[in-house]
C-alpha atoms as a PDB file:
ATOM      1  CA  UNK A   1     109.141  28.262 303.203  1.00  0.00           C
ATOM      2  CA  UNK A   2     108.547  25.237 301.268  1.00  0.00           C
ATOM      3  CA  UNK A   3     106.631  23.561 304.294  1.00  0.00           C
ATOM      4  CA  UNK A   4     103.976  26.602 304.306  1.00  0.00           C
ATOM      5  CA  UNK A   5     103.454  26.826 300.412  1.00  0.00           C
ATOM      6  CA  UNK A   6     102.648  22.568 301.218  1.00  0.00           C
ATOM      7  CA  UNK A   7     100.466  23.069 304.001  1.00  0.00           C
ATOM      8  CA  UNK A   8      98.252  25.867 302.133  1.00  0.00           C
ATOM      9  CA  UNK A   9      97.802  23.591 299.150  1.00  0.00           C
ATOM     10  CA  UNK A  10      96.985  20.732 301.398  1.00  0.00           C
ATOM     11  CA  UNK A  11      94.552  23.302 303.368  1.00  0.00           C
ATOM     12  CA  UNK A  12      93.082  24.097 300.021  1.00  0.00           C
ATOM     13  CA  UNK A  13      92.208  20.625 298.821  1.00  0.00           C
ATOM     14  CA  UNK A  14      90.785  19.395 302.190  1.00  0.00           C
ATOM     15  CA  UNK A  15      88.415  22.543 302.542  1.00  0.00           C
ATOM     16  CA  UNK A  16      87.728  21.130 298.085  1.00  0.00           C
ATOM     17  CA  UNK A  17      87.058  17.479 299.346  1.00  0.00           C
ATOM     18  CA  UNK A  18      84.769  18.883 302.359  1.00  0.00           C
ATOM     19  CA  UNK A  19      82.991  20.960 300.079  1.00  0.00           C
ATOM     20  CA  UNK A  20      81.657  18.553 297.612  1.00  0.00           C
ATOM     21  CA  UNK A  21      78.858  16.741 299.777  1.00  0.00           C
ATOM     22  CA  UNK A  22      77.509  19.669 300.345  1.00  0.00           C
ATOM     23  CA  UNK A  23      77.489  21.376 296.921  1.00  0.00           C
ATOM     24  CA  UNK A  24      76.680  17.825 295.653  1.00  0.00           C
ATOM     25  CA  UNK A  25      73.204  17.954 298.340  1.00  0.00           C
ATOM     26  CA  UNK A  26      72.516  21.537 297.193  1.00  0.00           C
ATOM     27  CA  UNK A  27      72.648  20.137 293.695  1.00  0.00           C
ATOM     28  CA  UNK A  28      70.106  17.516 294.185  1.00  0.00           C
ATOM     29  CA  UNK A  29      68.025  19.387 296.327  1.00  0.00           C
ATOM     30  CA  UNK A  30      67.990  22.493 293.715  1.00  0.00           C
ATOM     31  CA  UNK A  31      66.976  19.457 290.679  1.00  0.00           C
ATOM     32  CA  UNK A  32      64.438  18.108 292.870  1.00  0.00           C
ATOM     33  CA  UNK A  33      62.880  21.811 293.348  1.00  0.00           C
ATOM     34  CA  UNK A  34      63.587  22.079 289.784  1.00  0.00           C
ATOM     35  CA  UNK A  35      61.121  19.500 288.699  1.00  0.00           C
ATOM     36  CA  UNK A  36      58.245  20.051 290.940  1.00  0.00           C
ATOM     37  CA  UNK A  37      58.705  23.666 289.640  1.00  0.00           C
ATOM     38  CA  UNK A  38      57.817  22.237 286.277  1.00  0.00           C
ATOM     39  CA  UNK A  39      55.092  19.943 287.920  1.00  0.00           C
ATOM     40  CA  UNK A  40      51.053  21.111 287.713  1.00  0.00           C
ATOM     41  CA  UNK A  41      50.354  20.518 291.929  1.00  0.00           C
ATOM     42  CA  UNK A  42      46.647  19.738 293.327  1.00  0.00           C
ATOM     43  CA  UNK A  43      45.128  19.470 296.542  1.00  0.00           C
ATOM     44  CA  UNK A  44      42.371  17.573 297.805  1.00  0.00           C
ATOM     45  CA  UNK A  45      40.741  18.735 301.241  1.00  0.00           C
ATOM     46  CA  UNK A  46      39.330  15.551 302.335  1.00  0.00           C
ATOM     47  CA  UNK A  47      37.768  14.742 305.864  1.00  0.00           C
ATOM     48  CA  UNK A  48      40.808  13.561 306.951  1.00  0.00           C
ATOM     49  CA  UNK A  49      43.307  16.094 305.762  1.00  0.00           C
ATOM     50  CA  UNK A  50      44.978  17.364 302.653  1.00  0.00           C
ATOM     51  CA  UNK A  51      46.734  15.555 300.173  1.00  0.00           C
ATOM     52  CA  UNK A  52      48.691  17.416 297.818  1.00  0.00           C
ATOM     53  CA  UNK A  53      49.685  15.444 294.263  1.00  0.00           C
ATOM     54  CA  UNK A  54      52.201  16.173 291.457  1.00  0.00           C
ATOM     55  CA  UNK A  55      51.137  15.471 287.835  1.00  0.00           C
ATOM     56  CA  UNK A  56      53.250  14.036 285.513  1.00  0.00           C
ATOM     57  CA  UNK A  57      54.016  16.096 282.087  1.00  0.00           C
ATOM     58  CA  UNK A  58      54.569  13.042 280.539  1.00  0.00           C
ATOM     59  CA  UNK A  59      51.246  11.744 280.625  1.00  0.00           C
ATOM     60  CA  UNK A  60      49.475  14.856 279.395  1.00  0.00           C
ATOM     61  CA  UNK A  61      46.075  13.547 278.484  1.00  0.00           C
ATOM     62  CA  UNK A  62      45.492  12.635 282.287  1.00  0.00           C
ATOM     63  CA  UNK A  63      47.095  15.518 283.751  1.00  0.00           C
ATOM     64  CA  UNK A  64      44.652  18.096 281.345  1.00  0.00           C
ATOM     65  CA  UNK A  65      41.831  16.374 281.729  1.00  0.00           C
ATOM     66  CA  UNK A  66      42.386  15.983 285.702  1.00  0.00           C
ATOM     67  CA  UNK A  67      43.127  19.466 286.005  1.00  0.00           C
ATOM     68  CA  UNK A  68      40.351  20.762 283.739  1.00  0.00           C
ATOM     69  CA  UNK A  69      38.041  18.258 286.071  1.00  0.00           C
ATOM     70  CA  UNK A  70      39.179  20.090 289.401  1.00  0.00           C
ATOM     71  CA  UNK A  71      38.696  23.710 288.036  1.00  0.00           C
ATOM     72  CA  UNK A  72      35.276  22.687 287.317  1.00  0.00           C
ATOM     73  CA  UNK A  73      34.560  21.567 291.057  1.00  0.00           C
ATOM     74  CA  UNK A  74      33.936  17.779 289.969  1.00  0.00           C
ATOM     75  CA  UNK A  75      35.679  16.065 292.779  1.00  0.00           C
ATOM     76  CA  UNK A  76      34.104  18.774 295.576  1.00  0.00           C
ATOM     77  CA  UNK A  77      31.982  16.269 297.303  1.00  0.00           C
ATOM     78  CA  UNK A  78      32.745  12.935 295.912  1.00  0.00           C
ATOM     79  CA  UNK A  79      33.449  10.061 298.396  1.00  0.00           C
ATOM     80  CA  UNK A  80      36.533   7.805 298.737  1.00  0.00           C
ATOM     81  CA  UNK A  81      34.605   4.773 297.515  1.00  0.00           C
ATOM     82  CA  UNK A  82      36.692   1.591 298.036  1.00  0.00           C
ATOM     83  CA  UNK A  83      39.189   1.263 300.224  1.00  0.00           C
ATOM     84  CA  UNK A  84      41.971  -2.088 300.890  1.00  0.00           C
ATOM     85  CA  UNK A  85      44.960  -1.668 303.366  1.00  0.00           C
ATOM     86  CA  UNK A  86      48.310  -2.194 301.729  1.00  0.00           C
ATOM     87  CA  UNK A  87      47.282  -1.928 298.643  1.00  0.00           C
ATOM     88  CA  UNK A  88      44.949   1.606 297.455  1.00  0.00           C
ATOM     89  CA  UNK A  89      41.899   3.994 297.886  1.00  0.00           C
ATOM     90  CA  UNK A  90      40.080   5.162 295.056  1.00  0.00           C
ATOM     91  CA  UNK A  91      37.361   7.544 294.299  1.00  0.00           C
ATOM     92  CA  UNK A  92      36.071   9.824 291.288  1.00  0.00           C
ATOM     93  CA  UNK A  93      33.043   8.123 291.088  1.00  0.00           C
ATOM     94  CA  UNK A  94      30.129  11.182 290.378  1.00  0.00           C
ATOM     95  CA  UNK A  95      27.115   8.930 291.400  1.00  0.00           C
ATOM     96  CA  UNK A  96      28.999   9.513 295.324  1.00  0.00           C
ATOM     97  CA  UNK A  97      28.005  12.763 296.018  1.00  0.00           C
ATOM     98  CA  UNK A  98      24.437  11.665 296.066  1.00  0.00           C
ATOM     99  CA  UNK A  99      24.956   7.827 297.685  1.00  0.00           C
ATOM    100  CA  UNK A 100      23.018   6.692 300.566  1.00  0.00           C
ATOM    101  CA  UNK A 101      24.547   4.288 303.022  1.00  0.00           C
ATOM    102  CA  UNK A 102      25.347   1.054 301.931  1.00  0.00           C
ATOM    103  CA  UNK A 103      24.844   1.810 298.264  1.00  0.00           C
ATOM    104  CA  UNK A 104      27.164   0.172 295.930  1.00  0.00           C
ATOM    105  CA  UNK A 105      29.695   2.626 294.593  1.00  0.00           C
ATOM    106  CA  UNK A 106      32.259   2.751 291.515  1.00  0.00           C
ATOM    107  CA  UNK A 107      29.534   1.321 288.822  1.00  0.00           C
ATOM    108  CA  UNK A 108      29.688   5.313 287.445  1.00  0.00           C
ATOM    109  CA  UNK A 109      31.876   7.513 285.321  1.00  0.00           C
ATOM    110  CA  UNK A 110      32.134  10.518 282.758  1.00  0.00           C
ATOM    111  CA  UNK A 111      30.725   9.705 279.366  1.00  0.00           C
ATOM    112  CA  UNK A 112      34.591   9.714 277.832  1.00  0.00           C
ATOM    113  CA  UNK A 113      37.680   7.697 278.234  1.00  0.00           C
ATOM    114  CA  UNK A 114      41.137   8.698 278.244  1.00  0.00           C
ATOM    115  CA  UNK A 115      43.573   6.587 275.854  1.00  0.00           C
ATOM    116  CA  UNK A 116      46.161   5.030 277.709  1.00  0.00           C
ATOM    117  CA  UNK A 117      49.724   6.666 278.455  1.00  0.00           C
ATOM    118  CA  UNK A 118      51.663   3.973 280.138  1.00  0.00           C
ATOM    119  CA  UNK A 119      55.101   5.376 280.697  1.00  0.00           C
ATOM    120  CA  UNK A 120      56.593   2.054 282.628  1.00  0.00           C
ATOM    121  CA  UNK A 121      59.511   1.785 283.372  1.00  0.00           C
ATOM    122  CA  UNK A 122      59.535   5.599 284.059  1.00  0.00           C
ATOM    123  CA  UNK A 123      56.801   5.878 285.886  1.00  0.00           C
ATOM    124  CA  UNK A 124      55.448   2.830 287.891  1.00  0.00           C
ATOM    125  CA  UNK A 125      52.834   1.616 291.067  1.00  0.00           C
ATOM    126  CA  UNK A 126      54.945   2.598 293.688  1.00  0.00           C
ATOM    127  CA  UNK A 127      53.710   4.150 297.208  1.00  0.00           C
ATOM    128  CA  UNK A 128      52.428   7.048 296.793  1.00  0.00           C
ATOM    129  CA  UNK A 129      51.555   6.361 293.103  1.00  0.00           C
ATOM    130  CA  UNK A 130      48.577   8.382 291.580  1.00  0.00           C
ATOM    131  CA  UNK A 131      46.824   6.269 288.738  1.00  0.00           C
ATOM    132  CA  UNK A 132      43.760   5.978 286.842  1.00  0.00           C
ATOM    133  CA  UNK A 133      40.941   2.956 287.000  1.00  0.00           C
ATOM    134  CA  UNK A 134      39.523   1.250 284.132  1.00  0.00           C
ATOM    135  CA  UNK A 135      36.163   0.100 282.804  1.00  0.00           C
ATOM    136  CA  UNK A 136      35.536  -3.397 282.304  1.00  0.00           C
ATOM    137  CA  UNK A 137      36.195  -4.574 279.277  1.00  0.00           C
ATOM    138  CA  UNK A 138      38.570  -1.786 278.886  1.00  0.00           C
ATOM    139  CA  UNK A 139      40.226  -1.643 275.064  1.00  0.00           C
ATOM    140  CA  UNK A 140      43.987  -0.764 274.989  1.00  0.00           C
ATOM    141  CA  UNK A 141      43.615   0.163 278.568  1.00  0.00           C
ATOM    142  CA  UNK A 142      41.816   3.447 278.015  1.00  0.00           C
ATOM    143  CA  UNK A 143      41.343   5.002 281.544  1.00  0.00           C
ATOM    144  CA  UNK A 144      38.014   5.924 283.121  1.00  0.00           C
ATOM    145  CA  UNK A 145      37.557  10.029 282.837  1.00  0.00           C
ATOM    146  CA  UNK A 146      37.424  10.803 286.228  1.00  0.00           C
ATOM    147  CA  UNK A 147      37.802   7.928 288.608  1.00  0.00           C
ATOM    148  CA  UNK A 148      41.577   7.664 289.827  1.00  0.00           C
ATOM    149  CA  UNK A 149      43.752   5.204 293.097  1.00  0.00           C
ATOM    150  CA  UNK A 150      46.255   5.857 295.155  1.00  0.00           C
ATOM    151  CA  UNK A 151      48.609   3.565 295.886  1.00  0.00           C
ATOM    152  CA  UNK A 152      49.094   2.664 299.337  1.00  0.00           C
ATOM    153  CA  UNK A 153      50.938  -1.123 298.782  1.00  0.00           C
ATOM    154  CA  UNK A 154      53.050  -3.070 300.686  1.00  0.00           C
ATOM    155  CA  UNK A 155      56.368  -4.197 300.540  1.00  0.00           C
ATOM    156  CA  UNK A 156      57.874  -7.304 298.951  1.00  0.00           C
ATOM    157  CA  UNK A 157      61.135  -9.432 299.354  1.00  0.00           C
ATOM    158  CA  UNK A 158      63.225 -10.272 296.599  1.00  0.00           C
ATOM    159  CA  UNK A 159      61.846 -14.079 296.157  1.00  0.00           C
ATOM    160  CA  UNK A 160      58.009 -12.814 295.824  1.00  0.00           C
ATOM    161  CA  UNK A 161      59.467  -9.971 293.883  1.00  0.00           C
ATOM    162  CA  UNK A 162      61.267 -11.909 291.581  1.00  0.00           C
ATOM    163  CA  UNK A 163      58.064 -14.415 291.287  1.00  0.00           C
ATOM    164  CA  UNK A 164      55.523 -11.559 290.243  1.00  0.00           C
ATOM    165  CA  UNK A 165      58.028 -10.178 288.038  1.00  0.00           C
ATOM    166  CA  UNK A 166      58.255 -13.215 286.230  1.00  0.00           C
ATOM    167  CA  UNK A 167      54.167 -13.789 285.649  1.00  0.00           C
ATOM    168  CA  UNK A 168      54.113 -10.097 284.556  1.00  0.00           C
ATOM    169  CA  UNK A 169      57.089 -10.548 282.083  1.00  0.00           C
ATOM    170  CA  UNK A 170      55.674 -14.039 280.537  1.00  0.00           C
ATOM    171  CA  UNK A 171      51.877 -12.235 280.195  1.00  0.00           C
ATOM    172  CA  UNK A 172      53.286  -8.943 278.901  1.00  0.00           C
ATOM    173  CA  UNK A 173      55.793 -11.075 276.084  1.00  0.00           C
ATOM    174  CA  UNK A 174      58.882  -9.649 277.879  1.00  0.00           C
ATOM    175  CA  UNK A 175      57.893  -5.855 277.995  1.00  0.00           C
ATOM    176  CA  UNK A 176      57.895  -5.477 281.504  1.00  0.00           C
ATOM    177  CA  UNK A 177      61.047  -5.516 283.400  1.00  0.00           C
ATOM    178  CA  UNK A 178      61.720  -4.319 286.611  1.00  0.00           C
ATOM    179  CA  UNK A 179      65.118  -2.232 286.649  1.00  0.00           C
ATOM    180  CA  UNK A 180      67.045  -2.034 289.682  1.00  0.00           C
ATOM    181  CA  UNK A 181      65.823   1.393 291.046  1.00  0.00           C
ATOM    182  CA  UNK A 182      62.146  -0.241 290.597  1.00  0.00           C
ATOM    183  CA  UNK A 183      63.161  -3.405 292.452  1.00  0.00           C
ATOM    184  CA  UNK A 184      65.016  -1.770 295.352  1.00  0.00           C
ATOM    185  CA  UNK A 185      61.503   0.962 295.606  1.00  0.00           C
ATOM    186  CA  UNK A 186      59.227  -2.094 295.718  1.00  0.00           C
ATOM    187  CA  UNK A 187      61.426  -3.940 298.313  1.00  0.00           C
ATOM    188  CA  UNK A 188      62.049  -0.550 300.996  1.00  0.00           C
ATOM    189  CA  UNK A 189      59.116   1.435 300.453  1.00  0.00           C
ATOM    190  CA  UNK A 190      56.290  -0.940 298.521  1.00  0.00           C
ATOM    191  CA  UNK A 191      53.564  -0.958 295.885  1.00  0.00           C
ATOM    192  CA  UNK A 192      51.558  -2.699 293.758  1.00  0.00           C
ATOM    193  CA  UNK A 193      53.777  -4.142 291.052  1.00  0.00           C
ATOM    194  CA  UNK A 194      51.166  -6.353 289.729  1.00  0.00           C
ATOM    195  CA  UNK A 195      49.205  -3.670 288.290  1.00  0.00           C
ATOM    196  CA  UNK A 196      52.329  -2.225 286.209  1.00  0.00           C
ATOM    197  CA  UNK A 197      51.835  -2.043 282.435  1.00  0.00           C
ATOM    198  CA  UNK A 198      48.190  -2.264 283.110  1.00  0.00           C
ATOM    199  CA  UNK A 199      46.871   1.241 284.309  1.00  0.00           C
ATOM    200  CA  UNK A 200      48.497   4.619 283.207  1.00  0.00           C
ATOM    201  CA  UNK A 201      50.130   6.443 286.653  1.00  0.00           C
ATOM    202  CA  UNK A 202      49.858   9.706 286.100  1.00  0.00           C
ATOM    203  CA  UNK A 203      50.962  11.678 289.523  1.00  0.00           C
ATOM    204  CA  UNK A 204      51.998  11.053 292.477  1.00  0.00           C
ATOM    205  CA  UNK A 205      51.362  11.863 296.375  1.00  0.00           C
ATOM    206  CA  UNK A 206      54.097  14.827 297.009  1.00  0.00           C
ATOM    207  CA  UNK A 207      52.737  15.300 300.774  1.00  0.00           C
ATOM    208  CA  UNK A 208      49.972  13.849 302.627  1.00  0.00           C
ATOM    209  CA  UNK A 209      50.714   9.888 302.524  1.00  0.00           C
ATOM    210  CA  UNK A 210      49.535   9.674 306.400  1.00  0.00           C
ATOM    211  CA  UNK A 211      46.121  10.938 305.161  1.00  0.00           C
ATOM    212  CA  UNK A 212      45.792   8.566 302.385  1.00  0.00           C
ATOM    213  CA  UNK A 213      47.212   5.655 305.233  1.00  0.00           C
ATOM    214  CA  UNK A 214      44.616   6.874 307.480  1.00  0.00           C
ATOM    215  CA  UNK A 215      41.612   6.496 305.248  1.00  0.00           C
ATOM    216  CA  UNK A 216      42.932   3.270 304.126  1.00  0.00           C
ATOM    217  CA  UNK A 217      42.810   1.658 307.285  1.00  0.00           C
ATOM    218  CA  UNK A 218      38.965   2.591 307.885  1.00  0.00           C
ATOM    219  CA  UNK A 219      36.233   0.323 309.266  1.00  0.00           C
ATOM    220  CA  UNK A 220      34.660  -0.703 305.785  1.00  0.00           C
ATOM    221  CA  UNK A 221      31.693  -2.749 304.563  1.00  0.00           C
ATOM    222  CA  UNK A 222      31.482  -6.372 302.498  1.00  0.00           C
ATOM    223  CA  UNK A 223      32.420  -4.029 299.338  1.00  0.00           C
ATOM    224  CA  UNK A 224      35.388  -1.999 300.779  1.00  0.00           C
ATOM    225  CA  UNK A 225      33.612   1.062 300.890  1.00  0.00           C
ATOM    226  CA  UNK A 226      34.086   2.973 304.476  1.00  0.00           C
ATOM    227  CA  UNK A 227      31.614   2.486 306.536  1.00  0.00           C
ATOM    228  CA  UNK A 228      31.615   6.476 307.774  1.00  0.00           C
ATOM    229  CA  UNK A 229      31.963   8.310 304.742  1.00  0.00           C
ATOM    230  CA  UNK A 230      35.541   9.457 303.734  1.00  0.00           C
ATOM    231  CA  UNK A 231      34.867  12.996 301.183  1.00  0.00           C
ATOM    232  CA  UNK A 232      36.919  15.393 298.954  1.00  0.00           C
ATOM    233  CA  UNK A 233      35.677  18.219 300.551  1.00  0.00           C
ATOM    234  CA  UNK A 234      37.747  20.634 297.843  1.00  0.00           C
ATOM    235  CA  UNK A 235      39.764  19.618 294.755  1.00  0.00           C
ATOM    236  CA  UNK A 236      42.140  22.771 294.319  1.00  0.00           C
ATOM    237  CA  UNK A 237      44.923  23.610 291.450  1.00  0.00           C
ATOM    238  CA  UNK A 238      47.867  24.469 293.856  1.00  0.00           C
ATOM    239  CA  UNK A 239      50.508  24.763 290.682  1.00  0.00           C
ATOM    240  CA  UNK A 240      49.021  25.508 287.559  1.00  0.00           C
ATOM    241  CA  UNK A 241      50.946  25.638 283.745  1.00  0.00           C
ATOM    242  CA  UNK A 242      49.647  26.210 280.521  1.00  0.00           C
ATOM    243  CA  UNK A 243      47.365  22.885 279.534  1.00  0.00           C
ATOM    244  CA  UNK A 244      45.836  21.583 276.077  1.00  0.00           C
ATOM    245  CA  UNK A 245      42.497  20.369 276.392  1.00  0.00           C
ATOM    246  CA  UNK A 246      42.298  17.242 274.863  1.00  0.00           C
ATOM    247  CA  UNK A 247      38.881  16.465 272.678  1.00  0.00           C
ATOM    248  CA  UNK A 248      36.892  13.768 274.087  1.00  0.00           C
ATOM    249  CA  UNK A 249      37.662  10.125 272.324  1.00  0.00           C
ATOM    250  CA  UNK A 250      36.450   7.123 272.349  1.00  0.00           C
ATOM    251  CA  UNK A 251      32.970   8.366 274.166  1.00  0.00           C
ATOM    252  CA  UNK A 252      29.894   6.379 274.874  1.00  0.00           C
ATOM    253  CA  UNK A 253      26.648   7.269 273.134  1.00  0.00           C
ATOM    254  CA  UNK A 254      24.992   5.515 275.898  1.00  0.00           C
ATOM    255  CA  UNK A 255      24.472   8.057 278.790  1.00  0.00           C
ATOM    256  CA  UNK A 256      22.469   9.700 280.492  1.00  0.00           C
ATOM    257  CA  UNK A 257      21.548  13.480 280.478  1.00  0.00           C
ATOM    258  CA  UNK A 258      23.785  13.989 283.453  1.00  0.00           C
ATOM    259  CA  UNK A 259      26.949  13.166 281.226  1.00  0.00           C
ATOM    260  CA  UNK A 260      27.488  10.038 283.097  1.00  0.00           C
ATOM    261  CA  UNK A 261      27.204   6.426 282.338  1.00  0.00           C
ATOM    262  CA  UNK A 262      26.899   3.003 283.910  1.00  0.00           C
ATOM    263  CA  UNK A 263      30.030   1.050 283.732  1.00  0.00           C
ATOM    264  CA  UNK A 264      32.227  -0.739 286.495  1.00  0.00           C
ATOM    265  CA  UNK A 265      35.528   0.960 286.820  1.00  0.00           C
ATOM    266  CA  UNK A 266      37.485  -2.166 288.179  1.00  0.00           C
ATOM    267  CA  UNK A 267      41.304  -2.731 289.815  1.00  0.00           C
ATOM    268  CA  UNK A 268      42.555  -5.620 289.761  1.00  0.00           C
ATOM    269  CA  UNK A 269      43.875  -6.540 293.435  1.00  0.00           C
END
């Protein structure tokens, strides 16, 4: 009698003890769903395929004005203008739609910039990382309105880690430290450390990282731009939530009637 009573209790803790992986794998799968749930989600239809990107909530200057930006059909027809393996592809620049080829691109942005929101070590330029370019000369780091990179990267062992990390803590005065979650991403799946603290990341690539590989790895010219051109065919809100648009700071009084003006938008390699 007492042998029965003992080998249902036993029964009932190993079917317990089985259990847990797999409640504990619904869990994480049911947070993850959670927080693209509370994630605004675009697409961009590009030549090569789709690439679909989360915004981050915590960076809501970039994520309104990117999203107000896409409603408006901005990106639809504007070229992936420079291009480096193992490291990014950016575009945004307006003067692309129009470009001849050859013609130097990323000289040419919205008459606005966006003040920074650097949210390191939250958010950081992993693979996959969506972030925004600057101007030259760029004060507090404010981004450029409309001209953004995605982070391709490469990996890095813990020796050349450890030696970038240590230039980026002496320039920044200590604020930059790389925790261990950041160290172990940079090691396995790669980045661009060297550009943490720097630009403001605001999204990330959610599916489509063989698209952004591909156009990375495109025959380009003396200035990184692809020699065949690379397009956004369509910028589309997948996801949408309720935004704040932001007014305009810091704007230029020098531009043109287009709304544009002349200014590099550089990144540093």
């Amino acid at each position: 009698m007492h042998t029965t009573i003992k080998n249902k209790i036993l029964l009932s803790v190993l079917l317990t003890i089985l259990s847990l992986p797999v409640f504990s794998q619904k869990n994480n799968q049911d947070s993850l769903i959670k927080t693209l749930d509370d994630r605004c989600v675009v697409s961009l239809e590009t030549s090569f395929g789709n690439i679909k990107i989360a915004l981050y909530n915590e960076t809501p200057k970039h994520r309104d004005n990117f999203l107000k930006l896409v409603k408006e059909g901005f990106y639809n027809g504007i070229l992936f203008h420079r291009v480096i393996p193992e490291f990014m592809v950016q575009t945004g620049d307006p003067s692309s739609k129009s470009a001849v080829p050859g013609q130097l691109l990323g000289n040419v942005s919205l008459d606005y910039t966006i003040p920074a929101e650097i949210r390191f070590p939250q958010y950081y330029h992993k693979r996959g990382a969506v972030a925004a370019a600057q101007e030259d000369n760029s004060q507090d780091h404010a981004s450029s309105s409309c001209q953004f990179y995605i982070v391709t990267g490469k990996t890095f062992g813990p020796r050349m880690l450890d030696a970038m990390l240590n230039k980026l803590t002496e320039k920044s005065g200590g604020t930059i430290v790389f925790n261990d979650k950041i160290k172990n991403d940079y090691q396995t799946i790669g980045g661009a450390p060297h550009l943490d603290g720097l630009y403001t990341v605001f999204g990330e690539v959610v599916d489509g990282m063989d698209i952004v590989d591909k156009i990375q790895n495109v025959e380009k010219d003396n200035n990184n731009r692809p020699i065949n051109d690379i397009k956004i065919i369509k910028a589309n809100v997948v996801k949408d939530l309720p935004i704040t648009i932001y007014p305009n700071t810091k704007r230029n009084d020098e531009h043109n009637k287009t709304g544009m003006k002349n200014k590099v938008s550089t990144l540093k390699r």
